[in-house]
PDB file of N, CA and C in Angstrom:
ATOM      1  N   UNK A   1      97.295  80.894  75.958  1.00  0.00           N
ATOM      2  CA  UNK A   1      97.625  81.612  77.167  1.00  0.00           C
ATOM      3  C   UNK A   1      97.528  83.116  76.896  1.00  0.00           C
ATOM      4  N   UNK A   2      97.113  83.683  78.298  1.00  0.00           N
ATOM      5  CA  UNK A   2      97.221  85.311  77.878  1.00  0.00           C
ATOM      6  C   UNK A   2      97.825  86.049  78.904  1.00  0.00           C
ATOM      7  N   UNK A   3      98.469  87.182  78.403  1.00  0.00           N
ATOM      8  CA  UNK A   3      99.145  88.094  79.088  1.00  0.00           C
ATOM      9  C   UNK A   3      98.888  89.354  79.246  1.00  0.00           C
ATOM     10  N   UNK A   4      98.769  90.031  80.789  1.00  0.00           N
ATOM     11  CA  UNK A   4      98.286  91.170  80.893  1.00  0.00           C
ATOM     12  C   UNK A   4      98.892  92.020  81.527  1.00  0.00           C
ATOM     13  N   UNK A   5      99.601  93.058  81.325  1.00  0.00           N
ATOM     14  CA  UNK A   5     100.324  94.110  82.208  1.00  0.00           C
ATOM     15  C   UNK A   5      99.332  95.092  82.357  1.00  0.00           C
ATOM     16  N   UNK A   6      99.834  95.238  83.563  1.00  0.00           N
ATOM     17  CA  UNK A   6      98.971  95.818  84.976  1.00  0.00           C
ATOM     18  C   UNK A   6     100.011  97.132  85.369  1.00  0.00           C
ATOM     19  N   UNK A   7      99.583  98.062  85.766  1.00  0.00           N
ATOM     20  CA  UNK A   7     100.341  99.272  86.190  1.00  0.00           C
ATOM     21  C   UNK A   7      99.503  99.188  87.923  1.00  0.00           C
ATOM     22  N   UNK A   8     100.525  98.935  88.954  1.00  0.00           N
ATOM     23  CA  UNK A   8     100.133  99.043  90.355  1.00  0.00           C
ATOM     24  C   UNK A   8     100.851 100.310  90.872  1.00  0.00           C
ATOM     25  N   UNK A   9     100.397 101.132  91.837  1.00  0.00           N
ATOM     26  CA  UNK A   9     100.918 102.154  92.559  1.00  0.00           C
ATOM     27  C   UNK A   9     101.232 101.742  93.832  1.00  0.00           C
ATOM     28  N   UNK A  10     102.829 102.093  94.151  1.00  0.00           N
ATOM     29  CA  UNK A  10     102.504 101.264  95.621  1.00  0.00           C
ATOM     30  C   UNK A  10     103.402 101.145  95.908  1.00  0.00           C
ATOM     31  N   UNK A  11     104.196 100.397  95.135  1.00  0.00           N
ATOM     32  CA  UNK A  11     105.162  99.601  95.249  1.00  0.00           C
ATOM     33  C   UNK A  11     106.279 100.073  95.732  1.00  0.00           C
ATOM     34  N   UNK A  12     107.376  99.499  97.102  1.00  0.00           N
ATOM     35  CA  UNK A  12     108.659  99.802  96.907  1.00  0.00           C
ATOM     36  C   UNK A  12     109.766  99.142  97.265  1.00  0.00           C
ATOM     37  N   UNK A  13     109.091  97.986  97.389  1.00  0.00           N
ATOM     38  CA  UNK A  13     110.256  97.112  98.249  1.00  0.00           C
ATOM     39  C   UNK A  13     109.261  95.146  97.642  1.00  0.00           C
ATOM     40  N   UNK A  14     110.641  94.360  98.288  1.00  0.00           N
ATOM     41  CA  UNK A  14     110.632  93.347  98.155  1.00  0.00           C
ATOM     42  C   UNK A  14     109.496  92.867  98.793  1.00  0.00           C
ATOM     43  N   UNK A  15     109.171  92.895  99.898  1.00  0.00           N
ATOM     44  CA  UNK A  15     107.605  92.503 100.680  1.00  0.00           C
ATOM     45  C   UNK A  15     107.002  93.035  99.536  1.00  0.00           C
ATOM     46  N   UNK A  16     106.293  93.864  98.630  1.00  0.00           N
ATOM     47  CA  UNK A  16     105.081  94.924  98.195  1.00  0.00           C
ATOM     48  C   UNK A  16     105.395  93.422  96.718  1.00  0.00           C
ATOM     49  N   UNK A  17     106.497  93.206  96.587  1.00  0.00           N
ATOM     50  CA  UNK A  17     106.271  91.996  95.203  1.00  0.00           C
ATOM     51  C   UNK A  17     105.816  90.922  95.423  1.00  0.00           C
ATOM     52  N   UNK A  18     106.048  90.111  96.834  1.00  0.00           N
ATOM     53  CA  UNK A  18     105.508  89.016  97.429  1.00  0.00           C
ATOM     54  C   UNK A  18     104.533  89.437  98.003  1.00  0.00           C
ATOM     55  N   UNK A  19     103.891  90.319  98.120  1.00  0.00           N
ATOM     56  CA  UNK A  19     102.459  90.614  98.599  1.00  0.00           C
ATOM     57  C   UNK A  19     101.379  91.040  97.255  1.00  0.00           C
ATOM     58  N   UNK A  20     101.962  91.493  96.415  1.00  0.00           N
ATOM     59  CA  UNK A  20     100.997  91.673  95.070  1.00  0.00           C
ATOM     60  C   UNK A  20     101.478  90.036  94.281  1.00  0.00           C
ATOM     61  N   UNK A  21     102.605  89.371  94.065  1.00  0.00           N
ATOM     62  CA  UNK A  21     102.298  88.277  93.667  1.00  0.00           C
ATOM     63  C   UNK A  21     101.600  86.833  94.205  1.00  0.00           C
ATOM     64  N   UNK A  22     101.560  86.794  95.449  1.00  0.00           N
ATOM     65  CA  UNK A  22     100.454  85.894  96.218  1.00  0.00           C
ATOM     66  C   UNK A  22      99.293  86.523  96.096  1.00  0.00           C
ATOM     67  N   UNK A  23      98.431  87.810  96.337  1.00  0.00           N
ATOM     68  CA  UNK A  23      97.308  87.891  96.195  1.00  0.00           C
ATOM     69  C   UNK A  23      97.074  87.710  94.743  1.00  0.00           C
ATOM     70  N   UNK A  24      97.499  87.830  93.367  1.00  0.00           N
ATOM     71  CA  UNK A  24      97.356  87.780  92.011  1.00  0.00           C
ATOM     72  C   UNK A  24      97.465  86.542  91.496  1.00  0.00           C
ATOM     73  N   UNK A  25      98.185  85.805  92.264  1.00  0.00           N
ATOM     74  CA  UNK A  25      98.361  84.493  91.740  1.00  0.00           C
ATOM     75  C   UNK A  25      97.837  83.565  92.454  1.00  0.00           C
ATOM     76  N   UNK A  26      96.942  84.071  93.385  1.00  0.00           N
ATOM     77  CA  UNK A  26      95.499  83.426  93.635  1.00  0.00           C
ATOM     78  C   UNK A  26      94.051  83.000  93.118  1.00  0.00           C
ATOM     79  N   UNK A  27      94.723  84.437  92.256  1.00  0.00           N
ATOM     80  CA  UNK A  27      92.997  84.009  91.120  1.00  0.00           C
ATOM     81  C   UNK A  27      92.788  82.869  90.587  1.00  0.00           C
ATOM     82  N   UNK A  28      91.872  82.617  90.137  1.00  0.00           N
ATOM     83  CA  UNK A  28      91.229  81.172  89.597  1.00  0.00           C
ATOM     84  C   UNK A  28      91.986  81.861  87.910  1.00  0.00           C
ATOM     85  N   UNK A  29      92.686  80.744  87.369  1.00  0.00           N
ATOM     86  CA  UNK A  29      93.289  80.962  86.339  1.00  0.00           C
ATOM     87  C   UNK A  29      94.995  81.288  86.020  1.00  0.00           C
ATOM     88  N   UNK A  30      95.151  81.957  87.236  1.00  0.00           N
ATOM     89  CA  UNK A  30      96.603  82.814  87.046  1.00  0.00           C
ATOM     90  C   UNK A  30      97.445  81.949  86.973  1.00  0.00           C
ATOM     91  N   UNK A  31      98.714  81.192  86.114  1.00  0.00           N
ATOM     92  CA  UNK A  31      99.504  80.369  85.852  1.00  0.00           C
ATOM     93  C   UNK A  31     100.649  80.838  85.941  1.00  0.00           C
ATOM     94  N   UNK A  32     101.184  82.470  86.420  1.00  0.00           N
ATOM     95  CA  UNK A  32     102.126  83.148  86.513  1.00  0.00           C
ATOM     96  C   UNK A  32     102.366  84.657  86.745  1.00  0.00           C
ATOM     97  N   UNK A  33     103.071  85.485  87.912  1.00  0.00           N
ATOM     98  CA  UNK A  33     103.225  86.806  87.932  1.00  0.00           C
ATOM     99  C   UNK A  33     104.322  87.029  87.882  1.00  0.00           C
ATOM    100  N   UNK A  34     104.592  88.121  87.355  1.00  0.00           N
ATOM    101  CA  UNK A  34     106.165  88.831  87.161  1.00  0.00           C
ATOM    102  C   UNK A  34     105.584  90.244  87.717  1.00  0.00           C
ATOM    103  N   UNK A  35     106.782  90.708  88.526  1.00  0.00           N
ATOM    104  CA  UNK A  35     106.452  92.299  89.041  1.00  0.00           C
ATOM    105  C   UNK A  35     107.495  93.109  88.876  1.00  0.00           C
ATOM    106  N   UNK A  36     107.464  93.911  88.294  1.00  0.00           N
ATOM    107  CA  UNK A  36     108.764  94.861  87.792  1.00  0.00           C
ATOM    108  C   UNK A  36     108.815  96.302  88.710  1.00  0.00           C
ATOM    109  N   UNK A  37     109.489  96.126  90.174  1.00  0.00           N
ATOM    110  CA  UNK A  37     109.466  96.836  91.081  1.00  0.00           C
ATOM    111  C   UNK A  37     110.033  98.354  90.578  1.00  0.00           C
ATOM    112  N   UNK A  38     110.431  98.228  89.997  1.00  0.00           N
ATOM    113  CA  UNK A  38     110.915  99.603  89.026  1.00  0.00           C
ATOM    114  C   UNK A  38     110.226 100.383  88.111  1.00  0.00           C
ATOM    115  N   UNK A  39     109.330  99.790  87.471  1.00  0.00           N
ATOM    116  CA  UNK A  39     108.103 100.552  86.724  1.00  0.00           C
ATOM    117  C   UNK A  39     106.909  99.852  87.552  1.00  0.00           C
ATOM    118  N   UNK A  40     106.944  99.349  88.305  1.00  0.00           N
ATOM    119  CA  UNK A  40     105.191  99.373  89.097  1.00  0.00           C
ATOM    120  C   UNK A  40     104.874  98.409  87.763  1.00  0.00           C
ATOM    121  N   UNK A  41     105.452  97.734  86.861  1.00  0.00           N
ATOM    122  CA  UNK A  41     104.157  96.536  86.265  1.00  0.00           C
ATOM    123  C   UNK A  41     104.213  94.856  86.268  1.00  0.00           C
ATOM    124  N   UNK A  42     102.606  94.831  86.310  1.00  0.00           N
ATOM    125  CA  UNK A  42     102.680  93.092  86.557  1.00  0.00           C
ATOM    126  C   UNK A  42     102.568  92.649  85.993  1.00  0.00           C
ATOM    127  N   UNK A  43     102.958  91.886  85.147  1.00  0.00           N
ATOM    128  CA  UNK A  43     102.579  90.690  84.255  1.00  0.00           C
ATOM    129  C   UNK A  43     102.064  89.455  84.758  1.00  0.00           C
ATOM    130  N   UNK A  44     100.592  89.356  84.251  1.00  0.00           N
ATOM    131  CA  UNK A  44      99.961  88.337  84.476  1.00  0.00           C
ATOM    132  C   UNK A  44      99.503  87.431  83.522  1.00  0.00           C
ATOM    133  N   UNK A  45     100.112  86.013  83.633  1.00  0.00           N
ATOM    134  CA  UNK A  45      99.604  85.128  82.893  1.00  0.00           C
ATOM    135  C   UNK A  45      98.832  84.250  83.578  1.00  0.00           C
ATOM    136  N   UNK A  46      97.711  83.930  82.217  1.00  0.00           N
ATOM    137  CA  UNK A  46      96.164  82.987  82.709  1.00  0.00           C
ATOM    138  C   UNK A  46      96.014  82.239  81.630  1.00  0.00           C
ATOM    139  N   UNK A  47      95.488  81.561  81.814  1.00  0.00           N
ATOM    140  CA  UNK A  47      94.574  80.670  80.783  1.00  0.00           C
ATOM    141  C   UNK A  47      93.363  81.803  79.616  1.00  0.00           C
ATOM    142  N   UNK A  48      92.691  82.200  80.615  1.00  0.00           N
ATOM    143  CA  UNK A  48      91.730  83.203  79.589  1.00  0.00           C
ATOM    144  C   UNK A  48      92.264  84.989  80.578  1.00  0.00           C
ATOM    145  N   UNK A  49      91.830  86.104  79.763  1.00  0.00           N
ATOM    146  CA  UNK A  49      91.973  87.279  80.026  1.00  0.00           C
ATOM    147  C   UNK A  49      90.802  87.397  81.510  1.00  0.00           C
ATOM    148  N   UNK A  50      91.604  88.129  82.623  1.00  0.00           N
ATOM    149  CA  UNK A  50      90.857  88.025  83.930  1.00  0.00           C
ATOM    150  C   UNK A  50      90.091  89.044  83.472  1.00  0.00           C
ATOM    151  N   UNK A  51      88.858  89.056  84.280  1.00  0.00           N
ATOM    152  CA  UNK A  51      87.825  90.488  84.706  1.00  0.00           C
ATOM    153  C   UNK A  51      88.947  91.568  85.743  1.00  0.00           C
ATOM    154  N   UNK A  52      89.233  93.237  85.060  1.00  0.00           N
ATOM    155  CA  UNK A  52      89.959  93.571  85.687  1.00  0.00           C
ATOM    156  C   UNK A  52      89.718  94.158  87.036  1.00  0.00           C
ATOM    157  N   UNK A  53      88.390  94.058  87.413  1.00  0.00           N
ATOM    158  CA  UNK A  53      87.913  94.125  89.187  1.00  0.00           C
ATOM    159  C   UNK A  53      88.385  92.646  89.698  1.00  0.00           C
ATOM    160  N   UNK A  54      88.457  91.555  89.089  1.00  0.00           N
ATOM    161  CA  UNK A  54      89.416  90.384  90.285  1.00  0.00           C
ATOM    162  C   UNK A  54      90.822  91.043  90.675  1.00  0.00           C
ATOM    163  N   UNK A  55      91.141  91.276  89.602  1.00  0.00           N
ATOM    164  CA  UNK A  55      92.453  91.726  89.635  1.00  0.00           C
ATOM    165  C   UNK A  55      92.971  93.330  90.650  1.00  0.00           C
ATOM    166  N   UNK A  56      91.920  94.088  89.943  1.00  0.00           N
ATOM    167  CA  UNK A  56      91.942  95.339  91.396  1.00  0.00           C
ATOM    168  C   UNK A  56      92.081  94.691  92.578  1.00  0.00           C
ATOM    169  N   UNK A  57      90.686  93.939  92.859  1.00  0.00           N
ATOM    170  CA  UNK A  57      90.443  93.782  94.418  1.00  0.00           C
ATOM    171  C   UNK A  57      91.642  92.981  94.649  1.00  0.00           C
ATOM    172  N   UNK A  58      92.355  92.328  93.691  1.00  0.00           N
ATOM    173  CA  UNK A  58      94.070  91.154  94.617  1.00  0.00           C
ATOM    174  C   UNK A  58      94.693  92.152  95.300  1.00  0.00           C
ATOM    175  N   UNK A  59      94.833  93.138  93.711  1.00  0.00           N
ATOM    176  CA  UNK A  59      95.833  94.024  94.218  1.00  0.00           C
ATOM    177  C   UNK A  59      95.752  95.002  95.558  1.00  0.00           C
ATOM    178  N   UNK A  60      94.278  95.108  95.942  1.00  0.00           N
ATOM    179  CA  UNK A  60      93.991  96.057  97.057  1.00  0.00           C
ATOM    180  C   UNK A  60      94.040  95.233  98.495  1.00  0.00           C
ATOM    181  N   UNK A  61      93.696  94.214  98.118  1.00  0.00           N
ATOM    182  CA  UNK A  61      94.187  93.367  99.472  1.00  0.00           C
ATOM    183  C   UNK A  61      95.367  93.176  99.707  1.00  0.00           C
ATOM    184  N   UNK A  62      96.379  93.694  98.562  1.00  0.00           N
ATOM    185  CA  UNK A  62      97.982  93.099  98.659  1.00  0.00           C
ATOM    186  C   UNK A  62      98.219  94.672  99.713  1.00  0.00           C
ATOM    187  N   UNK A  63      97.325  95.923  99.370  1.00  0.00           N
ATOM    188  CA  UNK A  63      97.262  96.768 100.211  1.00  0.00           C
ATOM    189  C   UNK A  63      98.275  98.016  99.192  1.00  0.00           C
ATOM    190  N   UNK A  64      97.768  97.578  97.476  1.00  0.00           N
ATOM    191  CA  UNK A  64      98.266  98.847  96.685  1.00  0.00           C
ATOM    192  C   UNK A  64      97.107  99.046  95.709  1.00  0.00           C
ATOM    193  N   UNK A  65      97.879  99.905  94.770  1.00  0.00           N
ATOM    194  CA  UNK A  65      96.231 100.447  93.554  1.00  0.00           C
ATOM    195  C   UNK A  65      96.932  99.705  92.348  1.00  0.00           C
ATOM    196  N   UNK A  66      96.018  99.875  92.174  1.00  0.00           N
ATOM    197  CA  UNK A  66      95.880  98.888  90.437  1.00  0.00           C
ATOM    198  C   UNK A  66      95.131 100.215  89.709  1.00  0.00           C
ATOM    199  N   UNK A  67      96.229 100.877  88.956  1.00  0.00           N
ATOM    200  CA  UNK A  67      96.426 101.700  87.984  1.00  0.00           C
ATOM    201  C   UNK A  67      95.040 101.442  86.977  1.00  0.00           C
ATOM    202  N   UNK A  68      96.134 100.636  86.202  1.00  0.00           N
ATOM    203  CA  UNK A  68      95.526 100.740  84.287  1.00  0.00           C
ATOM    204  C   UNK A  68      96.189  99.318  84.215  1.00  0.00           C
ATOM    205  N   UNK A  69      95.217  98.565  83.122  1.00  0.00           N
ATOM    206  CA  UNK A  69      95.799  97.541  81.953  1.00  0.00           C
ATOM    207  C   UNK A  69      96.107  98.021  80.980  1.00  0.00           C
ATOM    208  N   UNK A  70      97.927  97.404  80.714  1.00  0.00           N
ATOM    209  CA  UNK A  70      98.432  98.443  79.298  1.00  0.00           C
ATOM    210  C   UNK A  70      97.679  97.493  78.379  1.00  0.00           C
ATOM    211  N   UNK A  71      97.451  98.062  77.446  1.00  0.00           N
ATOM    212  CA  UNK A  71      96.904  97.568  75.900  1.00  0.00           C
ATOM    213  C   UNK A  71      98.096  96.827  75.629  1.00  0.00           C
ATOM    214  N   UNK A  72      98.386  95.775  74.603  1.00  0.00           N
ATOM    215  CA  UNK A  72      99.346  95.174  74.163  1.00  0.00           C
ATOM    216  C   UNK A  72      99.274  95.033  72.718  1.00  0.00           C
TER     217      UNK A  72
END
């Protein structure tokens, strides 16, 4: 399994976590999101490491930005 934190801009409320975790945990692969409304990051777990344009475009349909992937 792999894990990827995500830095989103956007965020400020309870809707903006259920709207970035349904579009993210749509991808083909995603087995889990965590959103840390307090630092803007997502943790995404998959099976293999996503392409990080799937992951932009979730996040832009959730209707925020998708920063940076932190290195781990």
């Amino acid at each position: 399994m792999v894990q990827d934190i995500y830095e989103v801009k956007g965020m400020t409320c309870d809707h903006c976590v259920k709207a970035v975790s349904s579009e993210v945990g749509a991808l083909d692969g995603v087995t889990g999101v965590e959103v840390d409304l307090k630092t803007g990051r997502v943790t995404v777990s998959s099976g293999e490491r996503l392409a990080y344009d799937a992951v932009a475009e979730a996040v832009d349909e959730a209707g925020y930005d998708l920063i940076a992937r932190r290195e781990q």
